[in-house]
Protein backbone atom coordinates (compact mmCIF):
# COMPACT_ATOMS: atom_id res chain seq x y z
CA UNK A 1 30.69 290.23 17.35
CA UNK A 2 32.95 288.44 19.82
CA UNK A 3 30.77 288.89 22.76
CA UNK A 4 27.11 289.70 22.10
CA UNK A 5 26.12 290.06 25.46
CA UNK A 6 27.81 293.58 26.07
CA UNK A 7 26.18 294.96 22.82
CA UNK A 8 23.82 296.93 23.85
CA UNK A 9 22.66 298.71 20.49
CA UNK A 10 20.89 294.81 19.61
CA UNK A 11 18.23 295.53 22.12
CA UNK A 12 17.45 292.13 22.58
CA UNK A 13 18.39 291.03 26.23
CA UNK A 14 16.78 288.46 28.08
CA UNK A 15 15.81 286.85 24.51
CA UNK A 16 19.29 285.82 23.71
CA UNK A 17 20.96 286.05 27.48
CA UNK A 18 22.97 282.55 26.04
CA UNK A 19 23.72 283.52 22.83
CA UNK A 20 27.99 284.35 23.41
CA UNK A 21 28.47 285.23 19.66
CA UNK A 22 27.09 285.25 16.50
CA UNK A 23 27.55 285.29 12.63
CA UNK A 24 25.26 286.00 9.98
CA UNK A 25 24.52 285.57 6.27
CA UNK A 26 21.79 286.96 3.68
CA UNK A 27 20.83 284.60 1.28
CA UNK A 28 20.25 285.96 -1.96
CA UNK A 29 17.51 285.25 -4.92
CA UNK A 30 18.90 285.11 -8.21
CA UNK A 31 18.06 288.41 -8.76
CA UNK A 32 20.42 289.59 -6.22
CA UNK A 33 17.29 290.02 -3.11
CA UNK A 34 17.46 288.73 0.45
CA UNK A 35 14.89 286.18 0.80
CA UNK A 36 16.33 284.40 3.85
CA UNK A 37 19.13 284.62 6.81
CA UNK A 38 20.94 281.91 8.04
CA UNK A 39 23.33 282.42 11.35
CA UNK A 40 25.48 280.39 13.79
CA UNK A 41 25.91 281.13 17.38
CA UNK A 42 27.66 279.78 20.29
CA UNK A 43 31.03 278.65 18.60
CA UNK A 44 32.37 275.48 20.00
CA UNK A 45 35.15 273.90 20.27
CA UNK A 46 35.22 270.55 18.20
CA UNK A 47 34.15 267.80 20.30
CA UNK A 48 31.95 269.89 22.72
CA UNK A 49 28.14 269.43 22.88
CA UNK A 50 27.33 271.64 24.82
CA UNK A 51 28.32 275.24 26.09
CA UNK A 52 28.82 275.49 29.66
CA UNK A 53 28.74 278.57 32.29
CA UNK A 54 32.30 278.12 33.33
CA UNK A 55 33.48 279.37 29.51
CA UNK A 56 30.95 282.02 29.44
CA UNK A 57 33.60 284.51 30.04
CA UNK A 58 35.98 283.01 27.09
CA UNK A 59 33.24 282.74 23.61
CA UNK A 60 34.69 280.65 20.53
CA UNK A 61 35.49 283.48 18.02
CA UNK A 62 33.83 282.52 14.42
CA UNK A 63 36.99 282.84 12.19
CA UNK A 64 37.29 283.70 8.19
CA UNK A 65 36.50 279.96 7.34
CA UNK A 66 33.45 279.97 9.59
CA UNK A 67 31.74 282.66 7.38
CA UNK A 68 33.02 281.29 4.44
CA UNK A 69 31.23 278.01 5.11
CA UNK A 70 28.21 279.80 6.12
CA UNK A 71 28.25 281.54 2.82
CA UNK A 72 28.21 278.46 0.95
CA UNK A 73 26.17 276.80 2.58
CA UNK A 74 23.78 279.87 1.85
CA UNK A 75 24.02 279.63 -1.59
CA UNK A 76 23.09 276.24 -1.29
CA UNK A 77 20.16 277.35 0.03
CA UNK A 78 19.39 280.07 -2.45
CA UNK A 79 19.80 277.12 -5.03
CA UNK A 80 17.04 274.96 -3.30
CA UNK A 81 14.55 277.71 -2.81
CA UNK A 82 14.85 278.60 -6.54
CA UNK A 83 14.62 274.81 -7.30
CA UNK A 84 11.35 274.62 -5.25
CA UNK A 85 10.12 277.89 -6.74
CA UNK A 86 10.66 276.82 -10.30
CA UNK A 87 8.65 273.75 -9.28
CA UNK A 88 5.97 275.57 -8.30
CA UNK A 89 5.63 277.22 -11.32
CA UNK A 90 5.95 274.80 -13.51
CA UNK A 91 3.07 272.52 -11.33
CA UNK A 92 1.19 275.79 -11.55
CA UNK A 93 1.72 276.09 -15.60
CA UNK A 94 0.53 272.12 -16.04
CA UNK A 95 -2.43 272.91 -13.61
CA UNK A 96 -3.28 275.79 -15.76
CA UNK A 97 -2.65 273.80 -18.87
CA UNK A 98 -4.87 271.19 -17.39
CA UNK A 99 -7.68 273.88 -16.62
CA UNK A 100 -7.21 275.03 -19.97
CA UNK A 101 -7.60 271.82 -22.05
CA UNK A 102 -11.01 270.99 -19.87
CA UNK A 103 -12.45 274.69 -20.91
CA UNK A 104 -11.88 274.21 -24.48
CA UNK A 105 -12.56 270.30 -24.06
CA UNK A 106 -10.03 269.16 -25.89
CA UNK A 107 -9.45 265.58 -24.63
CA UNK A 108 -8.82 265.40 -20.64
């Protein structure tokens, strides 16, 4: 979207009435299921902080590199949620292991 402000079909007004332009970017499990969404808005030139009024009528169009980069860094992302996932499962296999052992009393 180049200008989200005159799409009306988002329904979302007031809520983003900054918000110039945005991209967006499913990030995928391994399984090939969106567990998250990371976006961008408000494309800047490099070097500005901050987005002022007086450019409101010119936004910063997100090129082909923009959602390329967004796209890695979302499997990046999909890689650290699986990391922290498998972590979790293997804490929750010792834990079980642990819960185990104590049952049967076999030395813990």
């Amino acid at each position: 979207m180049h200008d989200i402000r005159r799409e009306e079909d988002l329904g979302i007004g007031a809520v983003l009435s900054d918000t110039r332009n945005m991209i967006c970017c499913p990030v995928f499990d391994s399984k090939g299921n969106v567990i998250a969404v990371i976006n961008a808005t408000n494309k800047q030139d490099q070097g500005s902080a901050t987005f002022s009024e007086s450019d409101s009528s010119k936004p910063r169009e997100f090129l082909t590199n923009d959602i390329q980069a967004l796209q890695a860094l979302g499997t990046h992302v999909s890689v650290a949620l699986q990391n922290l996932e498998d972590m979790d499962d293997d804490n929750m296999s010792l834990a079980e292991t642990i819960k185990m052992l104590k049952e049967n009393k076999i030395g813990v």
